[in-house]
Protein backbone atom coordinates (compact mmCIF):
# COMPACT_ATOMS: atom_id res chain seq x y z
CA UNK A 1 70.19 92.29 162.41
CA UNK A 2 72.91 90.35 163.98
CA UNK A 3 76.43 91.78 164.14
CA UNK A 4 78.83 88.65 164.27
CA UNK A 5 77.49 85.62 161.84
CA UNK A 6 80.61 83.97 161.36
CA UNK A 7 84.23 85.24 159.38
CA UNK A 8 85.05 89.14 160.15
CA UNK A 9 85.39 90.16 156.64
CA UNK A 10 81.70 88.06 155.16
CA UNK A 11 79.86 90.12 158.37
CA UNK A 12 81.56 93.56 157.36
CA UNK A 13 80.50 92.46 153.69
CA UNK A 14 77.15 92.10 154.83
CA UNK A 15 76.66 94.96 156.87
CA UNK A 16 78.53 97.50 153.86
CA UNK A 17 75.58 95.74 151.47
CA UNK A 18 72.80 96.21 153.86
CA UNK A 19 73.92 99.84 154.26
CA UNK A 20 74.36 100.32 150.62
CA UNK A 21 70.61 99.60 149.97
CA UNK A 22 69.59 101.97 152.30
CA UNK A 23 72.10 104.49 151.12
CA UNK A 24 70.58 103.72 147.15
CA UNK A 25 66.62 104.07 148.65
CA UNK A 26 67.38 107.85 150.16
CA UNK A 27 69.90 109.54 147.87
CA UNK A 28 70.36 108.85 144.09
CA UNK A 29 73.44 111.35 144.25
CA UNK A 30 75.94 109.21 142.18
CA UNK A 31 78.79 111.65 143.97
CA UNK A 32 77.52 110.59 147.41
CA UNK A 33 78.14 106.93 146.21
CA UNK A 34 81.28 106.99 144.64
CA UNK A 35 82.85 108.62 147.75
CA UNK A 36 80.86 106.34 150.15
CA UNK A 37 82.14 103.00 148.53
CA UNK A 38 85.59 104.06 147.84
CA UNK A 39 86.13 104.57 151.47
CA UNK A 40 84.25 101.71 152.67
CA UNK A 41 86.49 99.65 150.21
CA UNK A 42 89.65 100.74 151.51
CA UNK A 43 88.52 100.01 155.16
CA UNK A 44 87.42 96.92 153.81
CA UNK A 45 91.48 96.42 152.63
CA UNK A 46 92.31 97.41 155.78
CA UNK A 47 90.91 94.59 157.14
CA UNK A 48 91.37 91.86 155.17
CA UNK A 49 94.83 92.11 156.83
CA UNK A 50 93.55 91.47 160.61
CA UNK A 51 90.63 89.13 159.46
CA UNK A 52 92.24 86.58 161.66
CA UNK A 53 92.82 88.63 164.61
CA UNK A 54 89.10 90.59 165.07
CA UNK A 55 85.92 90.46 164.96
CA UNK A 56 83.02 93.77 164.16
CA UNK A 57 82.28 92.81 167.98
CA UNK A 58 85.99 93.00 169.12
CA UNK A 59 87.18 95.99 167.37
CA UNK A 60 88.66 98.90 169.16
CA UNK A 61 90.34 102.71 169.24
CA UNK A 62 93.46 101.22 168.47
CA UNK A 63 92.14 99.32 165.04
CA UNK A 64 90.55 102.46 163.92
CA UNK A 65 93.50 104.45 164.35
CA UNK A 66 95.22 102.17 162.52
CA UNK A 67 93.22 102.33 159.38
CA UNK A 68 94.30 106.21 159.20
CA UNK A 69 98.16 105.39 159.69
CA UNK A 70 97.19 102.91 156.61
CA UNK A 71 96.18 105.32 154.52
CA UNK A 72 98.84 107.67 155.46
CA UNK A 73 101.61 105.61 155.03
CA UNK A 74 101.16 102.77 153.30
CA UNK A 75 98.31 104.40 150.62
CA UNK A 76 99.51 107.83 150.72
CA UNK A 77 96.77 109.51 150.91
CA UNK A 78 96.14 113.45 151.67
CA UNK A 79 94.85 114.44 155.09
CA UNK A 80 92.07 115.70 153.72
CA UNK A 81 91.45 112.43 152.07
CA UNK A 82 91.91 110.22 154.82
CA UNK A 83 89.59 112.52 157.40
CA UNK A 84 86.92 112.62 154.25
CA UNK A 85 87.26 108.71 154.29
CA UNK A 86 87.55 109.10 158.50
CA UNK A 87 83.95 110.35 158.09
CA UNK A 88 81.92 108.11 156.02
CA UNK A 89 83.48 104.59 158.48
CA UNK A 90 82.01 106.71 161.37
CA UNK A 91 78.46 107.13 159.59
CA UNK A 92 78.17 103.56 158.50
CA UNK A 93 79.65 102.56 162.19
CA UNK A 94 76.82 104.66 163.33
CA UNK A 95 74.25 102.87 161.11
CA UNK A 96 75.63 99.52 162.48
CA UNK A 97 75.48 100.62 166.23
CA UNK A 98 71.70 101.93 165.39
CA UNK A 99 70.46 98.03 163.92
CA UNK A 100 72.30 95.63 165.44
CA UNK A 101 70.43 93.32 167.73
CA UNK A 102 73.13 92.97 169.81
CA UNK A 103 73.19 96.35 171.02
CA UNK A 104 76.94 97.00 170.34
CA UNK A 105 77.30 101.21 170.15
CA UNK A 106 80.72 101.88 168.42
CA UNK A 107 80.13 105.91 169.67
CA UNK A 108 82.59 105.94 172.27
CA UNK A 109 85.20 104.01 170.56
CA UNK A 110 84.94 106.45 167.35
CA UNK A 111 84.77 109.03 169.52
CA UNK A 112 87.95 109.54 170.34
CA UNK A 113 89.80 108.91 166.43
CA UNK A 114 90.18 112.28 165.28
CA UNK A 115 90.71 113.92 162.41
CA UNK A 116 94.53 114.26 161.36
CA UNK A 117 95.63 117.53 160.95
CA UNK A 118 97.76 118.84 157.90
CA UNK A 119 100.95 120.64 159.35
CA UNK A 120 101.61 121.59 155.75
CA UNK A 121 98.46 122.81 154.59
CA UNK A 122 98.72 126.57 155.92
CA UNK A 123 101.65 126.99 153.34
CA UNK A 124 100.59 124.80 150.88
CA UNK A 125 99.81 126.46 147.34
CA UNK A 126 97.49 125.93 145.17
CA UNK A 127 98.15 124.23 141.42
CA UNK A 128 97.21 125.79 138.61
CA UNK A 129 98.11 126.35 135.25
CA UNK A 130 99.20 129.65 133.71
CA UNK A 131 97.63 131.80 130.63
CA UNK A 132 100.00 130.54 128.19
CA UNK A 133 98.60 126.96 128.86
CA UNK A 134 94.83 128.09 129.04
CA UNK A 135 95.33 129.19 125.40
CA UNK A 136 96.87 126.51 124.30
CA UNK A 137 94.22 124.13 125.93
CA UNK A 138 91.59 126.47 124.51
CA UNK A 139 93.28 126.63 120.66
CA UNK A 140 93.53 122.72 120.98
CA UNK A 141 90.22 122.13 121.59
CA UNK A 142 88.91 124.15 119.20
CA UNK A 143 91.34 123.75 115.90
CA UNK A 144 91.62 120.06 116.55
CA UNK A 145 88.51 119.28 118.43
CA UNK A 146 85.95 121.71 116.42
CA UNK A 147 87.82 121.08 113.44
CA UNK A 148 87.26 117.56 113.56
CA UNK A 149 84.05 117.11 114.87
CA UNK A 150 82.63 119.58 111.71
CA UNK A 151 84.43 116.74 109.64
CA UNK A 152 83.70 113.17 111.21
CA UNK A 153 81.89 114.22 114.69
CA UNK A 154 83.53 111.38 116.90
CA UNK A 155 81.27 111.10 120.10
CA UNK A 156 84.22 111.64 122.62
CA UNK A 157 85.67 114.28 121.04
CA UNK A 158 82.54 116.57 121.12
CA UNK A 159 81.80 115.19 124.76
CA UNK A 160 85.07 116.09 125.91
CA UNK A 161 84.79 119.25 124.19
CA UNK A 162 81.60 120.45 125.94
CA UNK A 163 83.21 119.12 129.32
CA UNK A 164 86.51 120.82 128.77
CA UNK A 165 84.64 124.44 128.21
CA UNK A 166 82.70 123.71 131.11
CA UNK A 167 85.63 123.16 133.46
CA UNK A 168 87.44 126.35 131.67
CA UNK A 169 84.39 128.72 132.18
CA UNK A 170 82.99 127.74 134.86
CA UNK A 171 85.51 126.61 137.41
CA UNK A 172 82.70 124.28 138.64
CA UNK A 173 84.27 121.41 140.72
CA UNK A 174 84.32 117.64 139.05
CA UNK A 175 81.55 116.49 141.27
CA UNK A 176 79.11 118.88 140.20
CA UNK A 177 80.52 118.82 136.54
CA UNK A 178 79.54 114.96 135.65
CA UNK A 179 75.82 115.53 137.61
CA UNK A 180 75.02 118.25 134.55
CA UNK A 181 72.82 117.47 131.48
CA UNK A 182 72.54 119.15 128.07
CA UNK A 183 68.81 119.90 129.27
CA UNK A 184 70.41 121.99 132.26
CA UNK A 185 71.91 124.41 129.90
CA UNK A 186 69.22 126.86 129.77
CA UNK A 187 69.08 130.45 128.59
CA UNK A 188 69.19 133.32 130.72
CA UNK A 189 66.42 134.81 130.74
CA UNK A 190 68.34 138.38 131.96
CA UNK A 191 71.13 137.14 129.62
CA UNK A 192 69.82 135.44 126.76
CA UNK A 193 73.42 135.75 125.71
CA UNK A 194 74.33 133.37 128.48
CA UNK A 195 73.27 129.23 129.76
CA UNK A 196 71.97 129.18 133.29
CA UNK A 197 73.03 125.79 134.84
CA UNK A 198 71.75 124.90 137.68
CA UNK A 199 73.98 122.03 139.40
CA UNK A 200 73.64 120.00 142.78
CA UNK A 201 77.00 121.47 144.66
CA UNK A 202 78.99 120.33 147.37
CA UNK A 203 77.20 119.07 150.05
CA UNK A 204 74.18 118.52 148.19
CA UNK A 205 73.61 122.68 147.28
CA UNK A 206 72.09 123.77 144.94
CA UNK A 207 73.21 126.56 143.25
CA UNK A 208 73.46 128.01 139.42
CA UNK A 209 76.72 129.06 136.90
CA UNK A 210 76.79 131.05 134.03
CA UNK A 211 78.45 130.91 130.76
CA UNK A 212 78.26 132.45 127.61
CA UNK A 213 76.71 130.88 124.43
CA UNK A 214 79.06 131.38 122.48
CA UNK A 215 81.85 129.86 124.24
CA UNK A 216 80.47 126.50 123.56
CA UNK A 217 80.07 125.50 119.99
CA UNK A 218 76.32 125.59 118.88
CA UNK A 219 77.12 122.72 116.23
CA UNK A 220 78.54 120.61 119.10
CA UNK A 221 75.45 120.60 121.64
CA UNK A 222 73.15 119.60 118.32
CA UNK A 223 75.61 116.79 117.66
CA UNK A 224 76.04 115.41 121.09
CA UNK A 225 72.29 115.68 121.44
CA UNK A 226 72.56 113.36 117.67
CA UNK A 227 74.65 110.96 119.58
CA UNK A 228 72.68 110.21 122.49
CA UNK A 229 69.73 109.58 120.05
CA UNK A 230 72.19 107.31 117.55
CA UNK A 231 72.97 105.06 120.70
CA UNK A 232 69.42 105.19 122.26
CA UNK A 233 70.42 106.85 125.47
CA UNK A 234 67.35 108.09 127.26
CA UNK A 235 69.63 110.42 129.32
CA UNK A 236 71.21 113.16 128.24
CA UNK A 237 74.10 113.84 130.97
CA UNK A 238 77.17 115.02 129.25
CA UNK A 239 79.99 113.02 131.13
CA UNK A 240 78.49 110.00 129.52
CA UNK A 241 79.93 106.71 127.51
CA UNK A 242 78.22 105.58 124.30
CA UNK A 243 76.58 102.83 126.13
CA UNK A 244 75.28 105.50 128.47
CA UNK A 245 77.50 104.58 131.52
CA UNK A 246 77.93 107.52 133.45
CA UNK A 247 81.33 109.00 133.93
CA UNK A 248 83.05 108.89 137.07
CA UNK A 249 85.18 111.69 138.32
CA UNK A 250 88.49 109.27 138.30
CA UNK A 251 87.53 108.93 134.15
CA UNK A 252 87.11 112.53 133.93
CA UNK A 253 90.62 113.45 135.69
CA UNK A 254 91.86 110.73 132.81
CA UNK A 255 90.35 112.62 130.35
CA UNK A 256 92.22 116.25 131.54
CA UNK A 257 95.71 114.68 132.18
CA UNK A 258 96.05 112.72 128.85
CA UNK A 259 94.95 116.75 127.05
CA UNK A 260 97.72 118.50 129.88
CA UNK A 261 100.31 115.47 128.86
CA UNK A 262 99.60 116.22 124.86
CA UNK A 263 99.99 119.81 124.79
CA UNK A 264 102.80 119.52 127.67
CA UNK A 265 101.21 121.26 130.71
CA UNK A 266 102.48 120.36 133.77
CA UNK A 267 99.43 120.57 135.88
CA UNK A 268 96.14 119.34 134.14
CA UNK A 269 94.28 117.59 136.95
CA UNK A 270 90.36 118.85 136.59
CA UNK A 271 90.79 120.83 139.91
CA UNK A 272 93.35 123.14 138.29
CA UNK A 273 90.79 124.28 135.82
CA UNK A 274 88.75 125.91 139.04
CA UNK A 275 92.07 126.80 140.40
CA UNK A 276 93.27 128.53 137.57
CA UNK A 277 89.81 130.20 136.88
CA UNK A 278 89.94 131.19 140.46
CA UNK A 279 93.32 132.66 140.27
CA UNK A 280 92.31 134.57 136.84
CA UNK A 281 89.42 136.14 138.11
CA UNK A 282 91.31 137.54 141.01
CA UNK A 283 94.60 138.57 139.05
CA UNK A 284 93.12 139.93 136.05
CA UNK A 285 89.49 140.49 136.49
CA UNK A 286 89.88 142.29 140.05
CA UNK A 287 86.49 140.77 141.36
CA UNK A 288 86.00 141.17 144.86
CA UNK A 289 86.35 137.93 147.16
CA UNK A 290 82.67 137.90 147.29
CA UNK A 291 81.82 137.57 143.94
CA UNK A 292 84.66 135.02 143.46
CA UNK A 293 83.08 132.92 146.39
CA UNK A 294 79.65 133.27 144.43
CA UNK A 295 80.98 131.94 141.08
CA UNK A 296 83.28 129.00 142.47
CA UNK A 297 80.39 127.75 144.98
CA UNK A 298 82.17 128.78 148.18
CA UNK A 299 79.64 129.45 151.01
CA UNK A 300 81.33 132.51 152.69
CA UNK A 301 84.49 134.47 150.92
CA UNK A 302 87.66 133.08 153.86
CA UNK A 303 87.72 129.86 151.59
CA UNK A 304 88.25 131.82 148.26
CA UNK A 305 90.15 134.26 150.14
CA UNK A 306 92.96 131.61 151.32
CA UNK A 307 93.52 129.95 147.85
CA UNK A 308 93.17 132.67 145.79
CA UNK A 309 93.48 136.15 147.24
CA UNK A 310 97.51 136.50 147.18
CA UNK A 311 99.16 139.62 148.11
CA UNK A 312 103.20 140.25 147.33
CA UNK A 313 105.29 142.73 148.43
CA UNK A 314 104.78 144.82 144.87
CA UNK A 315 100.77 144.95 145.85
CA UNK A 316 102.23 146.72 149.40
CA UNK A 317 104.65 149.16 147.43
CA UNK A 318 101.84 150.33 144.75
CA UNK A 319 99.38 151.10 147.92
CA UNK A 320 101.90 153.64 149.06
CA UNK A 321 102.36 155.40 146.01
CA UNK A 322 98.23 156.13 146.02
CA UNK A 323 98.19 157.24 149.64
């Protein structure tokens, strides 16, 4: 395929929709997707603002560069949102420097962009919400949410009920929460006390929660499960709309704020439900940094270990007294 047909911005256009199709024929991860074309779109944005003054076959270390000071200063993003987004323009770079028929190989240029680093992110602490506003998050959704849906069962309110428990009990991360479907929930067999999910984690692994029955309304699966059939969905994922438009994670983190904002929590982003289950197991369950790493999907126990595993100077003082 050629590189350069004409106007910068109608060649990246075309190369970002000829990548896209082969992006859609090899993964049908939504996730992937969603985090592929909102970086692509803010490069694209980028752009649009030197679409006079380049060219795919003209661009350089400097432009690149560029697009991360634009989404540092001007966007605000994170670091670790801008080096996430850093990634993806280097793959699809790649995939241009592998087709085009021109034989223009962006490697060397990309090369040399790196990553920014976080000066802040060794002392920064993690958010999460206390056990004062776990209760009232859990006493919400079920005197208002139960007690309604038993009533008139409204279709968001037992959706967002079911995805609310999920994030309290599970701690599993956004990404993995909208992938999971009311089929997934399947008994234990070791636990038939207990649903065995098995979800598509980070980084496309595989791996399985646990959570007991009885934290999620019986009467609430049957209904959702009613709701799906009312509005002829042939799917059953839970983060779903009536017209069985999957949720996005953005929708989702609407969903948790607008609860945090009504019952006046402070932090209420989806995150903080992992964060604070995270912070619970450690504090009050005593778990071991392995078995924390197991249930929050970390692949070796330094990750849980640095946002979780806090030790004070009381901790110090009550190992003396036991030596």
């Amino acid at each position: 395929m050629k590189l350069v047909k004409g106007d910068f911005i109608d060649d990246l256009d075309r190369w970002i929709a000829d990548y896209f199709d082969i992006l859609t024929t090899y993964s049908d991860n939504i996730n992937t997707k969603d985090n592929y074309e909102r970086a692509l779109n803010h490069f694209r944005e980028y752009c649009l603002g030197y679409q006079d003054d380049y060219s795919l076959d003209k661009l350089n270390q400097r432009f690149f560069i560029g697009f991360l000071s634009y989404l540092k200063k001007e966007m605000k993003h994170s670091s670790s949102t801008i080096n996430t987004y850093l990634i993806v323009v280097k793959i699809f770079f790649n995939y241009i420097s592998i087709n085009n028929s021109d034989e223009i190989d962006y490697s060397k240029i990309l090369k040399e962009v790196k990553p920014i680093k976080d000066k802040e992110s060794k002392n920064k602490k993690v958010k999460y919400f206390k056990d004062e506003d776990r209760k009232k998050i859990e006493n919400y959704i079920e005197k208002k949410i139960v007690g309604t849906m038993y009533k008139d069962p409204s279709f968001f309110a037992v959706r967002n009920y079911i995805l609310i428990k999920l994030l309290l009990y599970t701690g599993i991360r956004v990404s993995e929460l909208i992938g999971i479907k009311l089929s997934d929930l399947k008994t234990n067999p070791k636990r038939p006390n207990q649903y065995k999910i098995k979800i598509l984690g980070k980084g496309d692994y595989i791996r399985t929660v646990n959570i007991r029955k009885e934290i999620i309304d019986k009467k609430a699966l049957k209904i959702f499960k009613e709701h799906l059939e009312q509005y002829n969905i042939d799917i059953d994922y839970i983060a779903i709309t009536k017209t069985g438009k999957r949720l996005n994670r953005i929708r989702v983190w609407e969903i948790t704020t607008a609860l945090a904002k009504r019952l006046f929590i402070t932090v209420g982003n989806p995150h903080s439900y992992r964060h604070s289950l995270g912070s619970m197991l450690v504090t009050k369950e005593k778990i071991s940094s392995s078995v924390g790493a197991k249930v929050l999907g970390h692949k070796d126990t330094r990750t849980f270990d640095k946002f979780y595993v806090h030790v004070d100077e009381e901790d110090v003082e009550d190992i003396a007294d036991l030596l």
